[in-house]
PDB file of N, CA and C in Angstrom:
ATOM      1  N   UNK A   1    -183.843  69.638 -93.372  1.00  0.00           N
ATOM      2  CA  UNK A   1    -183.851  70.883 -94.101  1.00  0.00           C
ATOM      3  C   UNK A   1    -185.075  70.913 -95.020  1.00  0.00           C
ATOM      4  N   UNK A   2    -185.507  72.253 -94.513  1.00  0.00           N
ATOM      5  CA  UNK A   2    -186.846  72.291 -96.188  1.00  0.00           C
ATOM      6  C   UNK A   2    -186.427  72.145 -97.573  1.00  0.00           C
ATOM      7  N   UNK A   3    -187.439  71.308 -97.931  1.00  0.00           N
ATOM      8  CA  UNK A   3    -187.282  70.829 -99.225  1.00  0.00           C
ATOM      9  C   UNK A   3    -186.213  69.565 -99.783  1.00  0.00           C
ATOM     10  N   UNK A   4    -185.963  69.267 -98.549  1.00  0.00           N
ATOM     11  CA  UNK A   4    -185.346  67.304 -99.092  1.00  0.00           C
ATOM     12  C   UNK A   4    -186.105  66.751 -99.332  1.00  0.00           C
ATOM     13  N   UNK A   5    -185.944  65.780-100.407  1.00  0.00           N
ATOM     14  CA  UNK A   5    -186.769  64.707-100.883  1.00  0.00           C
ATOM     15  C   UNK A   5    -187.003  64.095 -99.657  1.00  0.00           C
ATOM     16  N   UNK A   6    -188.551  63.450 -99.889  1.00  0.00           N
ATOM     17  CA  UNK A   6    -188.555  62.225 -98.067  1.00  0.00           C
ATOM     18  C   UNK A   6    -187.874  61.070 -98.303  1.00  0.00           C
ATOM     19  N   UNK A   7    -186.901  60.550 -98.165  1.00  0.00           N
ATOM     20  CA  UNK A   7    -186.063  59.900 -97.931  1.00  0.00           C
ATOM     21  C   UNK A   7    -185.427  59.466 -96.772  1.00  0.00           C
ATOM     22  N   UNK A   8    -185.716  60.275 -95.350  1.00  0.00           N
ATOM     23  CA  UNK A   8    -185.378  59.488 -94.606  1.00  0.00           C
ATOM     24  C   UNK A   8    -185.661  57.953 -93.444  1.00  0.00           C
ATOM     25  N   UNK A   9    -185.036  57.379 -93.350  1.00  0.00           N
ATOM     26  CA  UNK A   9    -185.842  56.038 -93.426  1.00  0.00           C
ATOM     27  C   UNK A   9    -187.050  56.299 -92.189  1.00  0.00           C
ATOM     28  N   UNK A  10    -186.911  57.182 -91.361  1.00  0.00           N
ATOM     29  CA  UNK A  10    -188.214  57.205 -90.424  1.00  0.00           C
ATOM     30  C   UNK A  10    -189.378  57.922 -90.654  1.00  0.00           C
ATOM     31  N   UNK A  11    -189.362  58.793 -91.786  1.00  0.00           N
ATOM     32  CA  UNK A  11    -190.150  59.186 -92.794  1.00  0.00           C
ATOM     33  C   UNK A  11    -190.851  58.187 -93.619  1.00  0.00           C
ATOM     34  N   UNK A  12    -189.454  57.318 -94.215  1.00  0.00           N
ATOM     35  CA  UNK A  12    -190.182  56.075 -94.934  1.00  0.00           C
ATOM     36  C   UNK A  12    -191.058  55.124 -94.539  1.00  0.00           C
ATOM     37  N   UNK A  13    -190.809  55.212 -93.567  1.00  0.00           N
ATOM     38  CA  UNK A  13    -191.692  54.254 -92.244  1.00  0.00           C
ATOM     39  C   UNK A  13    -192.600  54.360 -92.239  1.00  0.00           C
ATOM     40  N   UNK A  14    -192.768  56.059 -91.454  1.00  0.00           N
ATOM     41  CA  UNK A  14    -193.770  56.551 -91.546  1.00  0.00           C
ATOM     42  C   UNK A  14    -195.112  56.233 -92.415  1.00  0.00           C
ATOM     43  N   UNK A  15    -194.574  56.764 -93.883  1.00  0.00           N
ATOM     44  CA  UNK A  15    -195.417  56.671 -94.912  1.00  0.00           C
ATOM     45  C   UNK A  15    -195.737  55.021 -95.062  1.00  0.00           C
ATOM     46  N   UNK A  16    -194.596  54.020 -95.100  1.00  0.00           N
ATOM     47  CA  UNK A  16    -194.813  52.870 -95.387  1.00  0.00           C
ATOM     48  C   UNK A  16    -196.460  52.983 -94.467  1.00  0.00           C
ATOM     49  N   UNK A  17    -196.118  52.697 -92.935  1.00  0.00           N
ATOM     50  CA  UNK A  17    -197.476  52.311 -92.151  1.00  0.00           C
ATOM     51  C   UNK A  17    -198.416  52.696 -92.059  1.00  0.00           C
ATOM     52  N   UNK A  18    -198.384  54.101 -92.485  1.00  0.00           N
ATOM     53  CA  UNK A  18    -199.668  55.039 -92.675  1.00  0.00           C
ATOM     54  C   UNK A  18    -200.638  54.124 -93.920  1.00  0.00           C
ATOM     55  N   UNK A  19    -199.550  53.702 -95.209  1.00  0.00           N
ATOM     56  CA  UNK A  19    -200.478  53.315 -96.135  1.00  0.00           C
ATOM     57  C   UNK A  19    -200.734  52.107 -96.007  1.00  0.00           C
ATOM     58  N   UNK A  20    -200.092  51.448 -94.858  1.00  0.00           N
ATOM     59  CA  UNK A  20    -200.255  49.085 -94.926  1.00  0.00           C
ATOM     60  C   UNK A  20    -200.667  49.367 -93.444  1.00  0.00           C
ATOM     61  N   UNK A  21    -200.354  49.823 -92.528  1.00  0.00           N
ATOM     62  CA  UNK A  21    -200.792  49.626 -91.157  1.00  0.00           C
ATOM     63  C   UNK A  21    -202.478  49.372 -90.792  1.00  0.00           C
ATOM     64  N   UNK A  22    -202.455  48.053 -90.307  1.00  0.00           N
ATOM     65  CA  UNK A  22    -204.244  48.134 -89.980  1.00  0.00           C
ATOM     66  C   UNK A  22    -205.002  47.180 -91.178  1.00  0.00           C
ATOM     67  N   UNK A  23    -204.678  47.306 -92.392  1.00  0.00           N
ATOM     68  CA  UNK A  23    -205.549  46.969 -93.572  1.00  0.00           C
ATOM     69  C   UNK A  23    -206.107  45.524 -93.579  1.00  0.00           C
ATOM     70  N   UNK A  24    -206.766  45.110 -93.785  1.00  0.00           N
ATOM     71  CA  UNK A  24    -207.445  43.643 -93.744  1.00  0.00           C
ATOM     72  C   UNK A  24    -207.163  43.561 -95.223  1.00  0.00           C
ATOM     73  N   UNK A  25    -207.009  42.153 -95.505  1.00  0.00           N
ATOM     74  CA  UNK A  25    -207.237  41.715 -97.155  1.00  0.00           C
ATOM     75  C   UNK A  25    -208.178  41.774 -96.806  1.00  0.00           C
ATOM     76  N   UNK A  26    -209.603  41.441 -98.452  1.00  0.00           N
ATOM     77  CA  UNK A  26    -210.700  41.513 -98.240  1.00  0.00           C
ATOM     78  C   UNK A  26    -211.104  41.124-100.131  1.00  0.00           C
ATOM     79  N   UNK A  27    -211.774  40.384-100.626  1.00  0.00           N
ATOM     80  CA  UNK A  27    -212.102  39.490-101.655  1.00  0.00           C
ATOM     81  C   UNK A  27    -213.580  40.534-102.063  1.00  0.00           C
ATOM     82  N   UNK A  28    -214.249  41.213-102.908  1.00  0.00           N
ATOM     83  CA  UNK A  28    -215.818  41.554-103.197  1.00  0.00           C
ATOM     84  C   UNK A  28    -216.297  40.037-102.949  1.00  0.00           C
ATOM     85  N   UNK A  29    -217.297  40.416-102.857  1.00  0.00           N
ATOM     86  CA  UNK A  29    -218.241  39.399-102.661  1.00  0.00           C
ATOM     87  C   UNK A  29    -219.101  38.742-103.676  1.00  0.00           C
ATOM     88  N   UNK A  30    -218.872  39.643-104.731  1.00  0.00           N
ATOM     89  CA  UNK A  30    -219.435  39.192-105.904  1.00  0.00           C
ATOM     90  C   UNK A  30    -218.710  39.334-107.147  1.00  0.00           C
ATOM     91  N   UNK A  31    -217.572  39.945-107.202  1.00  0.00           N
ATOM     92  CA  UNK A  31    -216.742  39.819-108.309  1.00  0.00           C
ATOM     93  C   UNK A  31    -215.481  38.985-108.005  1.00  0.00           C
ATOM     94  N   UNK A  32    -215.301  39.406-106.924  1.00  0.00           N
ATOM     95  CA  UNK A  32    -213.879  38.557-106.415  1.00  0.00           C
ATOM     96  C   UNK A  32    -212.963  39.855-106.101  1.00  0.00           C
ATOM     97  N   UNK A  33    -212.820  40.868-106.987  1.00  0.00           N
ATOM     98  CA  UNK A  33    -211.323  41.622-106.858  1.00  0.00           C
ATOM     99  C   UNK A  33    -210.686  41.777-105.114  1.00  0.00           C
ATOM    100  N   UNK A  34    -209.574  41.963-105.460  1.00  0.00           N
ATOM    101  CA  UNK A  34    -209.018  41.925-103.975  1.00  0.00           C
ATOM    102  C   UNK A  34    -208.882  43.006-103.601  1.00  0.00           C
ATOM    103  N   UNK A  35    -208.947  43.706-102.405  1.00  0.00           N
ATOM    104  CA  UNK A  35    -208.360  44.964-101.813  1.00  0.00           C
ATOM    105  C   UNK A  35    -208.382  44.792-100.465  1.00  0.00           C
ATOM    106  N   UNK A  36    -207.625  46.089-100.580  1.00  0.00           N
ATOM    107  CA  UNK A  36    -207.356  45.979 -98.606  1.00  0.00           C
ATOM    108  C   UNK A  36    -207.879  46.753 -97.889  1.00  0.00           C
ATOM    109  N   UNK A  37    -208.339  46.406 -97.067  1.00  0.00           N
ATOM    110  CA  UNK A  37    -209.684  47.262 -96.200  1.00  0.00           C
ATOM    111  C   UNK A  37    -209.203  48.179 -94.989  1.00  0.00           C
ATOM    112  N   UNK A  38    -210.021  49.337 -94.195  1.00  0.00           N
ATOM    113  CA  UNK A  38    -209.138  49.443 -93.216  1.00  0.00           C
ATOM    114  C   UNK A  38    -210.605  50.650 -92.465  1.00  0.00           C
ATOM    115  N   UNK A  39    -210.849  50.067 -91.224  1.00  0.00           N
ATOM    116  CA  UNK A  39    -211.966  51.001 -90.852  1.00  0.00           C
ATOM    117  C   UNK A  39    -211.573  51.911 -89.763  1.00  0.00           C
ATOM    118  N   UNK A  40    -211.720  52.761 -89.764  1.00  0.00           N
ATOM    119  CA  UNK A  40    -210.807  53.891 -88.854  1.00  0.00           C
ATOM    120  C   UNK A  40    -212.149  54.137 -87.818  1.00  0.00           C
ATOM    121  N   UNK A  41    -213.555  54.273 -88.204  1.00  0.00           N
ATOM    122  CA  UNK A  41    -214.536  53.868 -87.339  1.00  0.00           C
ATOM    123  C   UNK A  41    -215.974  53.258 -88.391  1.00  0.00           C
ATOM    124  N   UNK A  42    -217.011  53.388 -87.742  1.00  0.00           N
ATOM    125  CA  UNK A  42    -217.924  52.525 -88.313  1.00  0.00           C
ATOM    126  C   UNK A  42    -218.084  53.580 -89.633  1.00  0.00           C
ATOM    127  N   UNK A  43    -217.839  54.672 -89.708  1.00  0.00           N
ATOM    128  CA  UNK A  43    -218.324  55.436 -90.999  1.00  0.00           C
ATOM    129  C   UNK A  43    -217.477  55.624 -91.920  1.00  0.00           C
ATOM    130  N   UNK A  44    -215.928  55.552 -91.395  1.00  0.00           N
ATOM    131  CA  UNK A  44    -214.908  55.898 -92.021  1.00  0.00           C
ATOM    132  C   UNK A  44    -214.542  54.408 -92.570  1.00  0.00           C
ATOM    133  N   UNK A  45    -214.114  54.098 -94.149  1.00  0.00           N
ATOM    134  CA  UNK A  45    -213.711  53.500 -94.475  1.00  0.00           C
ATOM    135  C   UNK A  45    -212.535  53.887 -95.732  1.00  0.00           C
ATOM    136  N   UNK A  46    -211.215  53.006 -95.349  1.00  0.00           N
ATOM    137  CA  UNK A  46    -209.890  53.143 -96.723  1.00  0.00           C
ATOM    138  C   UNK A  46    -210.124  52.307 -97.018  1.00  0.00           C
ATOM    139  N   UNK A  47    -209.705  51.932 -98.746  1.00  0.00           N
ATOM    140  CA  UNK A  47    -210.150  50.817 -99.422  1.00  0.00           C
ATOM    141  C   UNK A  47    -208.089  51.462-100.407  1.00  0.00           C
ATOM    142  N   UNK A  48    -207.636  50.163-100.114  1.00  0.00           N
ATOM    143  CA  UNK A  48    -206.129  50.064-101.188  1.00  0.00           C
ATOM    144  C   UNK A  48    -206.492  49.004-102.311  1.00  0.00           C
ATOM    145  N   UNK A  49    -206.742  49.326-103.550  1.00  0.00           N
ATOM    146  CA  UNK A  49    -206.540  48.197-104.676  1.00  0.00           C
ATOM    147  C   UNK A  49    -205.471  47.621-104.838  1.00  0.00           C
ATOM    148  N   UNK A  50    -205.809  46.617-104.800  1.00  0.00           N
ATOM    149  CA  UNK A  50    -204.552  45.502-105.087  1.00  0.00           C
ATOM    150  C   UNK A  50    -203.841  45.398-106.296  1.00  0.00           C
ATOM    151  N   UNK A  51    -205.086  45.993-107.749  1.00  0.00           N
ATOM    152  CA  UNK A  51    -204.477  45.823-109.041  1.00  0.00           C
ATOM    153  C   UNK A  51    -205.593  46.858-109.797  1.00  0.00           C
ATOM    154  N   UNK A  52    -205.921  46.825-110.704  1.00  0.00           N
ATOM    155  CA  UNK A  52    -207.042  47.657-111.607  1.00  0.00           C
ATOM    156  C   UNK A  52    -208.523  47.867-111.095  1.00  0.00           C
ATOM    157  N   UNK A  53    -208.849  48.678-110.969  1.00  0.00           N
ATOM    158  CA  UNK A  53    -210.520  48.902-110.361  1.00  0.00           C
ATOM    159  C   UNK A  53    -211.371  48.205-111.764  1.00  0.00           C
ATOM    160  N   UNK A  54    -210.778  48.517-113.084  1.00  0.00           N
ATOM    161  CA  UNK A  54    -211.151  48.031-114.364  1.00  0.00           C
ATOM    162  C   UNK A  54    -211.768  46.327-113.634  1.00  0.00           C
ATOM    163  N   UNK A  55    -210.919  45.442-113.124  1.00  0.00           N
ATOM    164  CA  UNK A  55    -211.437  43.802-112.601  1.00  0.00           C
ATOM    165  C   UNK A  55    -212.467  43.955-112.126  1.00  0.00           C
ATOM    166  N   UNK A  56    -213.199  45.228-111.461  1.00  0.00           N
ATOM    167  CA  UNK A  56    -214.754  45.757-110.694  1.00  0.00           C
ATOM    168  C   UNK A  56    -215.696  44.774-111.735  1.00  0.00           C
ATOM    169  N   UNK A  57    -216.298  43.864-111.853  1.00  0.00           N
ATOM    170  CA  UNK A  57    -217.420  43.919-112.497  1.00  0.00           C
ATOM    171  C   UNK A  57    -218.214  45.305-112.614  1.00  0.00           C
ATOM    172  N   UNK A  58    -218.622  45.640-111.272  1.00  0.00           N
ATOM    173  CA  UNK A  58    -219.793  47.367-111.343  1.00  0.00           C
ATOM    174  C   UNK A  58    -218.931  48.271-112.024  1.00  0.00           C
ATOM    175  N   UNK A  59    -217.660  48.451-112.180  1.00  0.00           N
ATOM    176  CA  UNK A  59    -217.265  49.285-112.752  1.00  0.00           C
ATOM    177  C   UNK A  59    -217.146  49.343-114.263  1.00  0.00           C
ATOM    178  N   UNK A  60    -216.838  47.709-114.597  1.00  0.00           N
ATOM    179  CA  UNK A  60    -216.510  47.658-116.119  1.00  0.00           C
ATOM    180  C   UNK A  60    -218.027  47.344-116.981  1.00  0.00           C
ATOM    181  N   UNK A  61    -218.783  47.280-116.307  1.00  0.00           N
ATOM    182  CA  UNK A  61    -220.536  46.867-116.915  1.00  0.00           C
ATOM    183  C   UNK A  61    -220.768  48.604-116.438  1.00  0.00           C
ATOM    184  N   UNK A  62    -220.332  49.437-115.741  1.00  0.00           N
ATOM    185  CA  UNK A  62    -220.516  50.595-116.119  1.00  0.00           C
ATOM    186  C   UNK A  62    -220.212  51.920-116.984  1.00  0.00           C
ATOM    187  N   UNK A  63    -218.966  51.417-117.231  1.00  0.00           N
ATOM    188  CA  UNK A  63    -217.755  52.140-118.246  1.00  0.00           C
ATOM    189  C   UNK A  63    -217.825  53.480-117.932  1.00  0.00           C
ATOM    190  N   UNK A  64    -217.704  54.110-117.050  1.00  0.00           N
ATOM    191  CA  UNK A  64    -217.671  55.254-116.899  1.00  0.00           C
ATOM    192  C   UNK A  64    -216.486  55.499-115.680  1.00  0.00           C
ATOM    193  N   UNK A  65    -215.984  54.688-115.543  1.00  0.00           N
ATOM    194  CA  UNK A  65    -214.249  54.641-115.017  1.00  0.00           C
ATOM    195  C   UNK A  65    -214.873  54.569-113.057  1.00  0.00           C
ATOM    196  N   UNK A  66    -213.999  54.218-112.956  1.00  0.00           N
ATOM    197  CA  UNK A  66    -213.829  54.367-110.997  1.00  0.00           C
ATOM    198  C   UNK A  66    -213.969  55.777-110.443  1.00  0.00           C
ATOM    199  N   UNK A  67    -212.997  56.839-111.169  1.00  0.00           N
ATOM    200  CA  UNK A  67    -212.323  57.940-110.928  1.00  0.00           C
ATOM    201  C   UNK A  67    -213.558  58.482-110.396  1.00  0.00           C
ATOM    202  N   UNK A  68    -215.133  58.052-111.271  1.00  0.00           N
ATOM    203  CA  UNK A  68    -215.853  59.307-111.277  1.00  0.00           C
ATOM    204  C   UNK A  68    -217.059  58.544-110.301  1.00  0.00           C
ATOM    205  N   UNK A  69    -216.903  57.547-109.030  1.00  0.00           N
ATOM    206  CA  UNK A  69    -217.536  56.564-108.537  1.00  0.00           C
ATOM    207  C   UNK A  69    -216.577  57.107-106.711  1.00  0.00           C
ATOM    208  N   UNK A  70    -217.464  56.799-105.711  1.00  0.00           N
ATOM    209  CA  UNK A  70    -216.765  56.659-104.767  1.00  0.00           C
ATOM    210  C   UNK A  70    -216.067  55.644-104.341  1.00  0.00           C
ATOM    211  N   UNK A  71    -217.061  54.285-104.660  1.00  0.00           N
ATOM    212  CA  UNK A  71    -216.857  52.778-104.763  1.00  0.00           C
ATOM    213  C   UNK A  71    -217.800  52.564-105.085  1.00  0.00           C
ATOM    214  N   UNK A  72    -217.513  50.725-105.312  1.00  0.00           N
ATOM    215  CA  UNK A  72    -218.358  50.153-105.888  1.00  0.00           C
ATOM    216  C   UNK A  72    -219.662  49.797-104.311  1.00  0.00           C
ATOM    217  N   UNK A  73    -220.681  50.025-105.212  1.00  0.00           N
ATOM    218  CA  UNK A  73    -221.570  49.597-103.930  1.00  0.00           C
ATOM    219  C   UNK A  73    -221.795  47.830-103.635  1.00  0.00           C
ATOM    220  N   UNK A  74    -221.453  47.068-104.115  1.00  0.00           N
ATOM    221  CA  UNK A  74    -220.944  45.530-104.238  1.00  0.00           C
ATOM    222  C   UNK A  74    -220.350  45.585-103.018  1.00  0.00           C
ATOM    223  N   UNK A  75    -218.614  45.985-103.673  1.00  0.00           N
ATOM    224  CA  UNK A  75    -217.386  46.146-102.539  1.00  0.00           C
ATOM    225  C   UNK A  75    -218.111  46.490-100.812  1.00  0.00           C
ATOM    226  N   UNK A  76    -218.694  47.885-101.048  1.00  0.00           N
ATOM    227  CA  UNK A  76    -219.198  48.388 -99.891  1.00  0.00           C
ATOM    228  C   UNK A  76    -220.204  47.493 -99.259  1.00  0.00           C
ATOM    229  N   UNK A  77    -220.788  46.417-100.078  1.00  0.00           N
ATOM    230  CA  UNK A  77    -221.608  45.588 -99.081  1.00  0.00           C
ATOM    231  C   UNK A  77    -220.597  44.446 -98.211  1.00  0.00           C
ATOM    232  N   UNK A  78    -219.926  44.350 -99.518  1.00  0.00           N
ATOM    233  CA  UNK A  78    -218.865  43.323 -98.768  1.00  0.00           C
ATOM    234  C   UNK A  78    -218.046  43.538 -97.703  1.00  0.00           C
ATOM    235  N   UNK A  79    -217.546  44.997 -97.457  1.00  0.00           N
ATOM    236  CA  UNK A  79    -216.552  45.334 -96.333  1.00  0.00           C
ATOM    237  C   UNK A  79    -217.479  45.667 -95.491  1.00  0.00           C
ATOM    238  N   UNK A  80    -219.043  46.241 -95.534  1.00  0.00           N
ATOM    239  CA  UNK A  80    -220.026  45.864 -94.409  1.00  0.00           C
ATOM    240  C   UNK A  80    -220.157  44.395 -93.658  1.00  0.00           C
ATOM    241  N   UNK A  81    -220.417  43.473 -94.732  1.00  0.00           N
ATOM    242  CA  UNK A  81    -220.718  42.002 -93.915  1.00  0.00           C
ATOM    243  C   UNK A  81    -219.414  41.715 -93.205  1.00  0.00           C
ATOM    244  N   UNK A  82    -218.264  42.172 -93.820  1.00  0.00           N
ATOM    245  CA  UNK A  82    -216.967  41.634 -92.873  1.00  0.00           C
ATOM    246  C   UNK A  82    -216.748  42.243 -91.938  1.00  0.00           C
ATOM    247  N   UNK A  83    -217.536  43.400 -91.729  1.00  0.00           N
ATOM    248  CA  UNK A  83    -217.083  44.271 -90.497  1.00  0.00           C
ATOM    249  C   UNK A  83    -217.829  43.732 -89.488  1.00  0.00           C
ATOM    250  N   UNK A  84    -219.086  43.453 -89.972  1.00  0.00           N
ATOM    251  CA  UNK A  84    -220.300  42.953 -89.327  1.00  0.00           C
ATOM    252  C   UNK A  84    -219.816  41.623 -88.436  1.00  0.00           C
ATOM    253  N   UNK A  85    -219.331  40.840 -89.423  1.00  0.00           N
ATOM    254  CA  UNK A  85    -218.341  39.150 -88.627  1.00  0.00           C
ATOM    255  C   UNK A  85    -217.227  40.004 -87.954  1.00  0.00           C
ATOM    256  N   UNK A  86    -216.641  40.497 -88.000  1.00  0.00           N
ATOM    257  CA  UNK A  86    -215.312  40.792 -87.010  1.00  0.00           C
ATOM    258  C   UNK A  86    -214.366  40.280 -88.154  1.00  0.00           C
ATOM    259  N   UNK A  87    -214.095  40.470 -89.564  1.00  0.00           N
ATOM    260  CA  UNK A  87    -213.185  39.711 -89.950  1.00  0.00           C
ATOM    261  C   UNK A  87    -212.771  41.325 -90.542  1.00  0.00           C
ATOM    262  N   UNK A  88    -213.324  42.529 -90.365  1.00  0.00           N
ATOM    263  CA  UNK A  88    -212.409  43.434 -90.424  1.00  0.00           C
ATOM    264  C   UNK A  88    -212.841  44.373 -89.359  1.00  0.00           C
ATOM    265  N   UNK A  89    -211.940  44.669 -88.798  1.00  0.00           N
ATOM    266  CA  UNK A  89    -211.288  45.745 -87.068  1.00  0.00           C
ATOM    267  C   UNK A  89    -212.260  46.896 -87.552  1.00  0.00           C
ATOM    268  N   UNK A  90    -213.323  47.053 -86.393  1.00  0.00           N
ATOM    269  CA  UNK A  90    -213.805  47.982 -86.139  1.00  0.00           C
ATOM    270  C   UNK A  90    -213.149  49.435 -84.790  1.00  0.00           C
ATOM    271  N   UNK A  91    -212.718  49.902 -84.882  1.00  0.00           N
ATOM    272  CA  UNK A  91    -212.081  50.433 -83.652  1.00  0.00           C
ATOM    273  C   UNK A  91    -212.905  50.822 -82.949  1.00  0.00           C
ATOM    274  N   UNK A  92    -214.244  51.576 -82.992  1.00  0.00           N
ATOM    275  CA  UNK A  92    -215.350  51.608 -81.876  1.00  0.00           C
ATOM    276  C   UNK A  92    -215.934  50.586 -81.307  1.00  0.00           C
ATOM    277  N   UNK A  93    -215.799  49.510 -82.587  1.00  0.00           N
ATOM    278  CA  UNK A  93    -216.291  48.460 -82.246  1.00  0.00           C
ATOM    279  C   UNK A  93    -217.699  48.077 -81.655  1.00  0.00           C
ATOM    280  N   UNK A  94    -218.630  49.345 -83.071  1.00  0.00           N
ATOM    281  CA  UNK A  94    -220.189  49.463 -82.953  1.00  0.00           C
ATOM    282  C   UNK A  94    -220.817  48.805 -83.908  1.00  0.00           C
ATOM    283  N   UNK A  95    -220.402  48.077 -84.723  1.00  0.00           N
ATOM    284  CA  UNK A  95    -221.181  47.475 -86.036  1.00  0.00           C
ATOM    285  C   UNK A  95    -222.070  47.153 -85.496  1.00  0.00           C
ATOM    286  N   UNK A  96    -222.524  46.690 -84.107  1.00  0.00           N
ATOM    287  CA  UNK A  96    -224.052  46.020 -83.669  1.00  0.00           C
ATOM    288  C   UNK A  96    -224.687  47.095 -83.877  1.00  0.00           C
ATOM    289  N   UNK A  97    -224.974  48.341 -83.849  1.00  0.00           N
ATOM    290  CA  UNK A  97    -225.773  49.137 -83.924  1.00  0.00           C
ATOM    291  C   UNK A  97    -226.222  49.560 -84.880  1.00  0.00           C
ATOM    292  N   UNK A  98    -225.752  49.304 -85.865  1.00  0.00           N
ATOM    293  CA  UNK A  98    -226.560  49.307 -87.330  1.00  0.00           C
ATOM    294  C   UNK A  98    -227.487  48.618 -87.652  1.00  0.00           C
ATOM    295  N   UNK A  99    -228.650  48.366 -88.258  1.00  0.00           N
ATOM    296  CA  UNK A  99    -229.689  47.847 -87.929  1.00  0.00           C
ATOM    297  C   UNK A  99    -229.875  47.206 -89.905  1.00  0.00           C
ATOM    298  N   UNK A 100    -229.024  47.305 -90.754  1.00  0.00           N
ATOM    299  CA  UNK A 100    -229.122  46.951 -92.008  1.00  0.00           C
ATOM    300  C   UNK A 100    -228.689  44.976 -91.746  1.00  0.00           C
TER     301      UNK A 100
END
């Protein structure tokens, strides 16, 4: 019926896998913070924080909050080199063609 809360468990599902399905852990490379990665193709990237974007080194030596940042360009090198090793799922599975 329109307008039930989502509550039903194949709904819940749903949502559960939509937001964990696929994700790689994944460490920055230069600060450490953790998040979970997830490349839908070579251009498209989800990034899930594990805890505060504030732990960003680039963010907190920038003070001007995450909110107003797409990501950190650190992070973004880091989920490049891992895509690059295969240690996060490319689904086209073109990272050779980038030439960086």
């Amino acid at each position: 019926m329109f307008g039930e809360p989502v509550t039903r468990p194949a709904t819940v599902a749903d949502r559960e896998g939509f937001l964990t399905d696929g994700f790689t852990p994944l460490n920055c490379g230069t600060c450490g913070v953790a998040v979970q990665v997830k490349k839908n193709s070579r251009e498209q990237t989800s990034i899930q924080w594990y805890g505060s974007a504030r732990e960003c080194a680039v963010f907190a030596a920038d003070g001007s909050g995450s909110a107003l940042r797409a990501t950190c360009p650190r992070l973004m090198e880091s989920i490049t080199r891992a895509a690059k090793l295969g240690e996060v799922p490319v689904p086209t599975n073109d990272m050779s063609s980038d030439t960086d």
